[in-house]
Protein backbone atom coordinates (compact mmCIF):
# COMPACT_ATOMS: atom_id res chain seq x y z
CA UNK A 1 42.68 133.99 -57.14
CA UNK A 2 44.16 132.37 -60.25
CA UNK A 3 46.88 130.58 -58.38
CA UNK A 4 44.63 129.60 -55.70
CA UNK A 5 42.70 127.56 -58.63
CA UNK A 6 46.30 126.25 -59.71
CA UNK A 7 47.19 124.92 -56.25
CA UNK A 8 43.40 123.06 -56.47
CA UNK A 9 43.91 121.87 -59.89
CA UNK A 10 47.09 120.77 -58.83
CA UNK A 11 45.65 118.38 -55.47
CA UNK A 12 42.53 117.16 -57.62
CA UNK A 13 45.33 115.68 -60.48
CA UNK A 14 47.21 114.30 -57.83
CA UNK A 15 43.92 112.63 -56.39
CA UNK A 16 43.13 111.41 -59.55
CA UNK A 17 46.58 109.81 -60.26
CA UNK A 18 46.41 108.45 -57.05
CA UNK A 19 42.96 106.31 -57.79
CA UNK A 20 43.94 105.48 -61.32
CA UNK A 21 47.37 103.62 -59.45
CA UNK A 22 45.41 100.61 -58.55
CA UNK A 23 43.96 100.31 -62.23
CA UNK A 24 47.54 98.54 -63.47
CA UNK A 25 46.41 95.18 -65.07
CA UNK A 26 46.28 92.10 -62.64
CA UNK A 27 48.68 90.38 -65.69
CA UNK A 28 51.32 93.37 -65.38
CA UNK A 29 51.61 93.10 -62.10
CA UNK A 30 55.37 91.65 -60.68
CA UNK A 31 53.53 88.44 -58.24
CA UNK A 32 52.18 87.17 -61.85
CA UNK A 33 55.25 87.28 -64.09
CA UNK A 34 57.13 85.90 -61.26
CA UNK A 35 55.97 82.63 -62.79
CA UNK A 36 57.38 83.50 -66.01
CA UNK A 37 60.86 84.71 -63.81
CA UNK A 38 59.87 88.36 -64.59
CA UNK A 39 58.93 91.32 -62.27
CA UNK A 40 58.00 94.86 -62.74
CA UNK A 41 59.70 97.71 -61.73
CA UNK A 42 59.04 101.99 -61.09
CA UNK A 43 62.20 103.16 -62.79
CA UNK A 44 65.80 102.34 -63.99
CA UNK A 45 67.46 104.60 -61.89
CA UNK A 46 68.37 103.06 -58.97
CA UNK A 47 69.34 99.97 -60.57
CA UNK A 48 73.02 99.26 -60.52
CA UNK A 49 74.08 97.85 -63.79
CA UNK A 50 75.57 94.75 -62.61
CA UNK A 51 72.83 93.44 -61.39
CA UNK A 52 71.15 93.86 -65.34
CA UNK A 53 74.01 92.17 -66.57
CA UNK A 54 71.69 88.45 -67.36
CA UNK A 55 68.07 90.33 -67.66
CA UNK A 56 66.33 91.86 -70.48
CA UNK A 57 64.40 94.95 -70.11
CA UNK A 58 61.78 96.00 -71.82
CA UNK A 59 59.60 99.50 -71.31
CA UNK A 60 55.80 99.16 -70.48
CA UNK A 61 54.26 102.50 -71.23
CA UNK A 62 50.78 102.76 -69.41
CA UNK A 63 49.87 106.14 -70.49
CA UNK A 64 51.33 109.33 -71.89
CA UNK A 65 54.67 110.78 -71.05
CA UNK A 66 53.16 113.10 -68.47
CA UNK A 67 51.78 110.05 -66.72
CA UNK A 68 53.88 108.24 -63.61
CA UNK A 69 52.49 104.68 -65.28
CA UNK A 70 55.46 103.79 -67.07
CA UNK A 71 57.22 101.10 -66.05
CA UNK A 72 60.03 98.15 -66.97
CA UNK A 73 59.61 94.19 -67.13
CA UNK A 74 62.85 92.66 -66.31
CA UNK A 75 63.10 89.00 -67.46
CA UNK A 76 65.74 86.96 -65.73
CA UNK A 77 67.20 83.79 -67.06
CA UNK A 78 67.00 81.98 -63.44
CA UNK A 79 64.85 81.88 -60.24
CA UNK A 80 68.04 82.48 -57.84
CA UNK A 81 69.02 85.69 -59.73
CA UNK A 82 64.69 86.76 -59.79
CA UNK A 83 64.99 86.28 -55.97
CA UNK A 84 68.11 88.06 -55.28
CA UNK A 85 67.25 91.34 -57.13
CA UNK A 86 63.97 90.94 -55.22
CA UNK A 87 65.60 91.30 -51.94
CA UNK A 88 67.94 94.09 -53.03
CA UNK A 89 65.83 96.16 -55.07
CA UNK A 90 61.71 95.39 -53.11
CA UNK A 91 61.61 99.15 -52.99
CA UNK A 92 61.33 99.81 -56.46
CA UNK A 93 58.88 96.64 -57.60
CA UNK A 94 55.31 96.85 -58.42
């Protein structure tokens, strides 16, 4: 019994973190800062580190650790660069 009330503990977190994904800020979000040559991204990982080489990054942290809500701003020093990693990397934006 106790692991069947894991498994539904388990579905009703994942149904909460599902509705709190569209609670991000409308000012955090990558369409916004693309005025300001800046876009959000999920993670670092898949990010080759070339393509950092002319951006800063800086960590947003929307929540505890445990949370999937952290995320990086990368600010790019010119629109042609902004557009490029957005065709490479649209996976990974939010």
């Amino acid at each position: 019994m106790k692991i069947l009330d894991n498994i539904s503990n388990l579905f009703s977190q994942n149904k909460n973190n599902s509705d709190k994904e569209d609670t991000i800020q409308e000012n955090l979000r990558s369409k916004e800062l693309e005025w300001k040559l800046a876009l959000l991204v999920r993670n670092m990982d898949d990010v080759e580190d070339i393509d950092l080489k002319f951006v800063s990054v800086s960590k947003i942290d929307m929540g505890t650790k445990k949370d999937l809500f952290t995320s990086y701003r990368l600010d790019f020093n010119g629109r042609e660069r902004l557009n490029q990693f957005k065709k490479k990397y649209k996976n990974i934006l939010l």
